[in-house]
Protein backbone atom coordinates (compact mmCIF):
# COMPACT_ATOMS: atom_id res chain seq x y z
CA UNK A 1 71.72 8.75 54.27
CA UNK A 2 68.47 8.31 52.40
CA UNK A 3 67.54 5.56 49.65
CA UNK A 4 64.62 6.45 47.00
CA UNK A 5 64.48 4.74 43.45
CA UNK A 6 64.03 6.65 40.27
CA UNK A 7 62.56 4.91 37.66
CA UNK A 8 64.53 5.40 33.84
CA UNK A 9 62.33 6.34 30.25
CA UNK A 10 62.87 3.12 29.25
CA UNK A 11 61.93 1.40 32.74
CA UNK A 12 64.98 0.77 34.77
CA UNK A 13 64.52 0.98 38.04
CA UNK A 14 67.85 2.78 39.50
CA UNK A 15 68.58 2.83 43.43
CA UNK A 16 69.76 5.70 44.48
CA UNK A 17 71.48 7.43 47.63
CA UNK A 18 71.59 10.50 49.36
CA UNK A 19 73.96 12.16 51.77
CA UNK A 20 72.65 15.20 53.08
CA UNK A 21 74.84 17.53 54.68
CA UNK A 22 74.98 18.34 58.55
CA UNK A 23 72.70 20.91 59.61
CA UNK A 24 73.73 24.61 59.69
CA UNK A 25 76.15 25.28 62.51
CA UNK A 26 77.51 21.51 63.06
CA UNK A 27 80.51 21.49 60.63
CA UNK A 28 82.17 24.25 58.70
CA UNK A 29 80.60 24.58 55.67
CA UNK A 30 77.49 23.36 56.15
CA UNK A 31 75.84 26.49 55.51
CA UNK A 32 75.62 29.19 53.19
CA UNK A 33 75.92 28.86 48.83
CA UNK A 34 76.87 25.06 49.05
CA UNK A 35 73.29 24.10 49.94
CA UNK A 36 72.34 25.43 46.41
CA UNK A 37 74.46 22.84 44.66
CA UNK A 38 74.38 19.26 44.04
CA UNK A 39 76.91 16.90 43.39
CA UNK A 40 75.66 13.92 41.19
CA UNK A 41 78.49 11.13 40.81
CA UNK A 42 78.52 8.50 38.51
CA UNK A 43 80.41 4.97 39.69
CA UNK A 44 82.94 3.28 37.50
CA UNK A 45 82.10 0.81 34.83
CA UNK A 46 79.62 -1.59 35.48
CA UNK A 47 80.81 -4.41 33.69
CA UNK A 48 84.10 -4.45 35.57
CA UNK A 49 82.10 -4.05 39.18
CA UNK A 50 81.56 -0.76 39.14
CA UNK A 51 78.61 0.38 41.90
CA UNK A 52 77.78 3.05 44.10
CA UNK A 53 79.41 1.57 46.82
CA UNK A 54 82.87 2.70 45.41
CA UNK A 55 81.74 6.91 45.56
CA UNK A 56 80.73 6.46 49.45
CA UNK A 57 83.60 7.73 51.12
CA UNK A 58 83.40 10.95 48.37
CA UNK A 59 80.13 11.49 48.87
CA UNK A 60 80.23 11.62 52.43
CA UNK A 61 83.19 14.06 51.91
CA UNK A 62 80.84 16.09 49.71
CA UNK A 63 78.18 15.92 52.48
CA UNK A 64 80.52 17.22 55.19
CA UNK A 65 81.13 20.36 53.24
CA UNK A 66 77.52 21.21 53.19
CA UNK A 67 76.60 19.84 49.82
CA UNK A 68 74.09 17.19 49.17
CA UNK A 69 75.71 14.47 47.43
CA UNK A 70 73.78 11.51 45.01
CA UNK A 71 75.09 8.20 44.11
CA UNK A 72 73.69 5.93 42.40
CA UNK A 73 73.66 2.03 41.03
CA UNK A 74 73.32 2.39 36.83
CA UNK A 75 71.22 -0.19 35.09
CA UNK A 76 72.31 -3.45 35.92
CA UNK A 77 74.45 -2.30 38.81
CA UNK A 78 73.99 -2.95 42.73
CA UNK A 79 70.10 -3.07 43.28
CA UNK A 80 69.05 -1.13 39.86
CA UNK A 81 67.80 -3.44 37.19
CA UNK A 82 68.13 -3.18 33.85
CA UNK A 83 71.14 -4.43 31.73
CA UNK A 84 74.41 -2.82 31.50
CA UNK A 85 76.03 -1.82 27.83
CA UNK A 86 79.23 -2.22 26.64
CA UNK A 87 79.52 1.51 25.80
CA UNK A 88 77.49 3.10 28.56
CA UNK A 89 75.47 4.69 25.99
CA UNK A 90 72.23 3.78 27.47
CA UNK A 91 73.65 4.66 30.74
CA UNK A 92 73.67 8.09 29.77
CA UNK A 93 69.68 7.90 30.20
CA UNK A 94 70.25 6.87 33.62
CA UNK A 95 72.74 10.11 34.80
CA UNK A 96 69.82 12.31 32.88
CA UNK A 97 66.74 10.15 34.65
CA UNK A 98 68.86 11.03 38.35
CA UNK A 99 69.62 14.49 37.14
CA UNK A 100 65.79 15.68 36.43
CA UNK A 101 65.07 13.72 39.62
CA UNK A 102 67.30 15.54 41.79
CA UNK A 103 66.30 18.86 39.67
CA UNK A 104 62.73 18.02 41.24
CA UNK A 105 63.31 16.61 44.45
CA UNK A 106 65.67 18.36 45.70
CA UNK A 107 65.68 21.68 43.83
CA UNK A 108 69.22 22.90 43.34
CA UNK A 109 70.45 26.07 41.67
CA UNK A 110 72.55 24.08 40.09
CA UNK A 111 74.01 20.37 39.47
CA UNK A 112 78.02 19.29 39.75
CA UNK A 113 78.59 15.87 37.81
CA UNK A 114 81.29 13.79 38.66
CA UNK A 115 82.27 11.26 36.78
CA UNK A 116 85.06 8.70 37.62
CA UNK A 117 86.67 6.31 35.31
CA UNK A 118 84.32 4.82 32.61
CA UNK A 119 81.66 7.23 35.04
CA UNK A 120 83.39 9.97 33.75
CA UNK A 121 82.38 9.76 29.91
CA UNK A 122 79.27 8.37 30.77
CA UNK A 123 78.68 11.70 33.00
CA UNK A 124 80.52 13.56 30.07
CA UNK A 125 77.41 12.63 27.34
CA UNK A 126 75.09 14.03 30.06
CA UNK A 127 75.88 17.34 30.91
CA UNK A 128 74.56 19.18 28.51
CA UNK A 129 71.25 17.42 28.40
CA UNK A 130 70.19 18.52 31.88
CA UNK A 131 69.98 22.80 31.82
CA UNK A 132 70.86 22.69 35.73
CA UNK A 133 74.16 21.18 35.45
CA UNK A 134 76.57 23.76 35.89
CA UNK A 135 79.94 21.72 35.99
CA UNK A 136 81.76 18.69 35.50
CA UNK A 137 84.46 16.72 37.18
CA UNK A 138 86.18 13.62 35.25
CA UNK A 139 88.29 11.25 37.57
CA UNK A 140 90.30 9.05 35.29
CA UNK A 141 88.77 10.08 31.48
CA UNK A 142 89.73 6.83 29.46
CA UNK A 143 90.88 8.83 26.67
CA UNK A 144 93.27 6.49 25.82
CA UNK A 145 93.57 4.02 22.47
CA UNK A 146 92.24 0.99 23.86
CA UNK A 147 89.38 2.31 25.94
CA UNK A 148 88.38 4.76 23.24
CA UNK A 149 87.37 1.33 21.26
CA UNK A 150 84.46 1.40 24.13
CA UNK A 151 84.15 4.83 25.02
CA UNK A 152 84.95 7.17 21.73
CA UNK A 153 81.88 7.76 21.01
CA UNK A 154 81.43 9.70 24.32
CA UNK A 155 84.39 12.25 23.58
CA UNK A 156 82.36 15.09 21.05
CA UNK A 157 80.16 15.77 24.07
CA UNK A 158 82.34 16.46 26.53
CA UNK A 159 84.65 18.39 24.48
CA UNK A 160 82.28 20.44 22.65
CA UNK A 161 80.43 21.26 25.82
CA UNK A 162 80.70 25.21 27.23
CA UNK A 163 80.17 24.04 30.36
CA UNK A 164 83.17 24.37 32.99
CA UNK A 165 85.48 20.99 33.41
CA UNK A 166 87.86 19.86 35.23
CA UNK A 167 90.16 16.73 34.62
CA UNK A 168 91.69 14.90 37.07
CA UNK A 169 93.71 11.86 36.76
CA UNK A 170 97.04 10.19 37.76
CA UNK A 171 100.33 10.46 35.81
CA UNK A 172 100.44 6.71 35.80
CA UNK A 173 97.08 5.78 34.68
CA UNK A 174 97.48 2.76 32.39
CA UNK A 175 94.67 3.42 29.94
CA UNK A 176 95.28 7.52 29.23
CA UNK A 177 98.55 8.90 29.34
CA UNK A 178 99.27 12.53 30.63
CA UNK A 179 100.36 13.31 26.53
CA UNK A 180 96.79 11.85 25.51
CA UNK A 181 94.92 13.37 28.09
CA UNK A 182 96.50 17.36 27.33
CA UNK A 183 96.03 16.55 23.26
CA UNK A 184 92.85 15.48 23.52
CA UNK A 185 91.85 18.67 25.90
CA UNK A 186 93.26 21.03 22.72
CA UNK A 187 90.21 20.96 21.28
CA UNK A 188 87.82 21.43 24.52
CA UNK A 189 85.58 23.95 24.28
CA UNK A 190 84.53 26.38 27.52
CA UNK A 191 86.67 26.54 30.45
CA UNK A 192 88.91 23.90 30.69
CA UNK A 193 91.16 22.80 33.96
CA UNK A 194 93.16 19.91 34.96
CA UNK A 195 94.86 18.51 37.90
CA UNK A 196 97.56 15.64 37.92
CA UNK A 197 98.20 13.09 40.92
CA UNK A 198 101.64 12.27 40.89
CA UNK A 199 102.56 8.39 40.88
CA UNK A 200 98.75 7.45 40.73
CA UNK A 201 97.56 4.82 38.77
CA UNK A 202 93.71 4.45 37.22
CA UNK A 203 92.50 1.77 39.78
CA UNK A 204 94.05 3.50 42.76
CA UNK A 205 91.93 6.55 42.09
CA UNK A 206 88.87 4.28 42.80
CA UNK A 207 87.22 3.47 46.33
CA UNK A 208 88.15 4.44 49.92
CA UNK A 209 91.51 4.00 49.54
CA UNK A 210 91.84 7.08 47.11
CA UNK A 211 89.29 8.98 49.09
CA UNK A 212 91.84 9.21 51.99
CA UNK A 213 94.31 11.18 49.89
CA UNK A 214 92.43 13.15 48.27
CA UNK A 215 89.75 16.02 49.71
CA UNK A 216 86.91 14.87 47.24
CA UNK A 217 84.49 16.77 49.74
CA UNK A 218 86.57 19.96 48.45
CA UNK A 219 86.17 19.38 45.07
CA UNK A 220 82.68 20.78 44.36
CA UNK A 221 81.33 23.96 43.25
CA UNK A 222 80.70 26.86 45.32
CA UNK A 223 80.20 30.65 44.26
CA UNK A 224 83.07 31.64 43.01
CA UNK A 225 85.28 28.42 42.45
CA UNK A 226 86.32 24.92 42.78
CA UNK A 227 88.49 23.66 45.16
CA UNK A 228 90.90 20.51 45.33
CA UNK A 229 92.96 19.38 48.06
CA UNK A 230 95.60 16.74 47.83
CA UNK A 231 95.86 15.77 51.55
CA UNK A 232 99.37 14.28 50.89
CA UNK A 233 100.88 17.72 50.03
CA UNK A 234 98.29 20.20 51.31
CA UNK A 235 98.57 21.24 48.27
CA UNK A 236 95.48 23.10 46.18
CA UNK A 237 94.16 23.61 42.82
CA UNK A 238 91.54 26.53 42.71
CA UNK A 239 89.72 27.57 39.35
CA UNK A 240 88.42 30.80 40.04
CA UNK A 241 85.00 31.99 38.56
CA UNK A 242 84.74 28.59 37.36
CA UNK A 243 81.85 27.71 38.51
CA UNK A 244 79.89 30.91 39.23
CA UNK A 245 76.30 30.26 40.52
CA UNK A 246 75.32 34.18 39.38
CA UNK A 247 74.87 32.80 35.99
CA UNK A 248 72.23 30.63 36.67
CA UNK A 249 70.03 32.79 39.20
């Protein structure tokens, strides 16, 4: 793991963290396409404790299948400074700030976002202001009534967005239901996927303890899909084509 800081338009200084994969030959997968793609994630909501911290044990998943994998603390999170919103629209300056940083740095073909919880609509308003993301990933959307009060105003860019997506969330997640989530995807523009964890609640889908049943370092993009593994049932989802890095040679 590395640490850098990358410093935000409007000043916020944002730490950031990077898990490079294993060098060619010491794991599967550690070789090959993946090394062309980079898997931003954005932490939960800041207000409620979200940091980094809580995308470690996907991240390092993400390394070990030969992908290099960024977290990062948003303004007012962890060690960044700044002050966190309400409604995580200035937050959105911070995804694009560690997008055109990795972009940059680290020179992808291409950038995965993930986004998980009030991450994930906070990743959403990003994607398409960064050319090199390719893909997005939402773990636990709060699509819902009650969190839309907060988040709403994030929904038009997702949605409208011909990028690929996939949604994943659990069919007991207390602030979208699986009826919300499916009518709100209706009008989703592009390529649109979804996969449901049985029995799964919104908080359990955070942290370590969610990272052990599910193959986060499988859900990435590679040339010619996007692959994810439910440990629990061996179980897998795989979009084909979804993410193809030809288009963006």
């Amino acid at each position: 793991m590395e640490w850098t800081t990358v410093e935000t338009g409007d000043g916020a200084k944002l730490s950031v963290r990077l898990f490079k994969p294993p060098a060619a030959g010491e794991e599967p997968g550690a070789a090959g396409e993946a090394a062309d793609v980079a898997v931003v994630l954005v932490h939960p909501y800041t207000i409620l404790g979200g940091v980094q911290g809580l995308l470690r044990g996907m991240a390092e998943g993400v390394a070990r299948q030969g992908y290099t994998a960024v977290t990062f603390d948003m303004r007012g999170a962890g060690r960044s400074t700044g002050r966190a919103s309400l409604t995580g629209s200035t937050e959105v300056g911070d995804v694009v700030a560690v997008c055109r940083w990795v972009v940059d740095n680290i020179k992808p073909r291409g950038i995965l976002l993930v986004g998980s919880s009030a991450g994930a609509p906070i990743a959403g308003s990003a994607v398409d202001k960064v050319d090199e993301v390719i893909g997005y990933v939402s773990i636990g959307y709060p699509f819902g009534l009650m969190a839309s009060i907060l988040f709403g105003r994030h929904h038009d860019a997702i949605l409208k967005s011909e990028k690929p997506k996939l949604f994943i969330m659990g069919t007991k997640d207390g602030f979208t239901s699986v009826k919300q989530l499916q009518n709100k995807l209706k009008s989703a523009a592009g390529r649109v996927d979804t996969h449901l964890i049985e029995g799964a609640g919104h908080f359990q889908m955070e942290g370590p303890a969610f990272d052990a049943q599910m193959k986060y370092g499988s859900a990435i993009a590679v040339a010619g899909g996007l692959v994810v593994q439910h440990r629990a049932t061996g179980t897998k989802l795989v979009l084909v084509g979804a993410f193809d890095l030809d288009k963006i040679k």
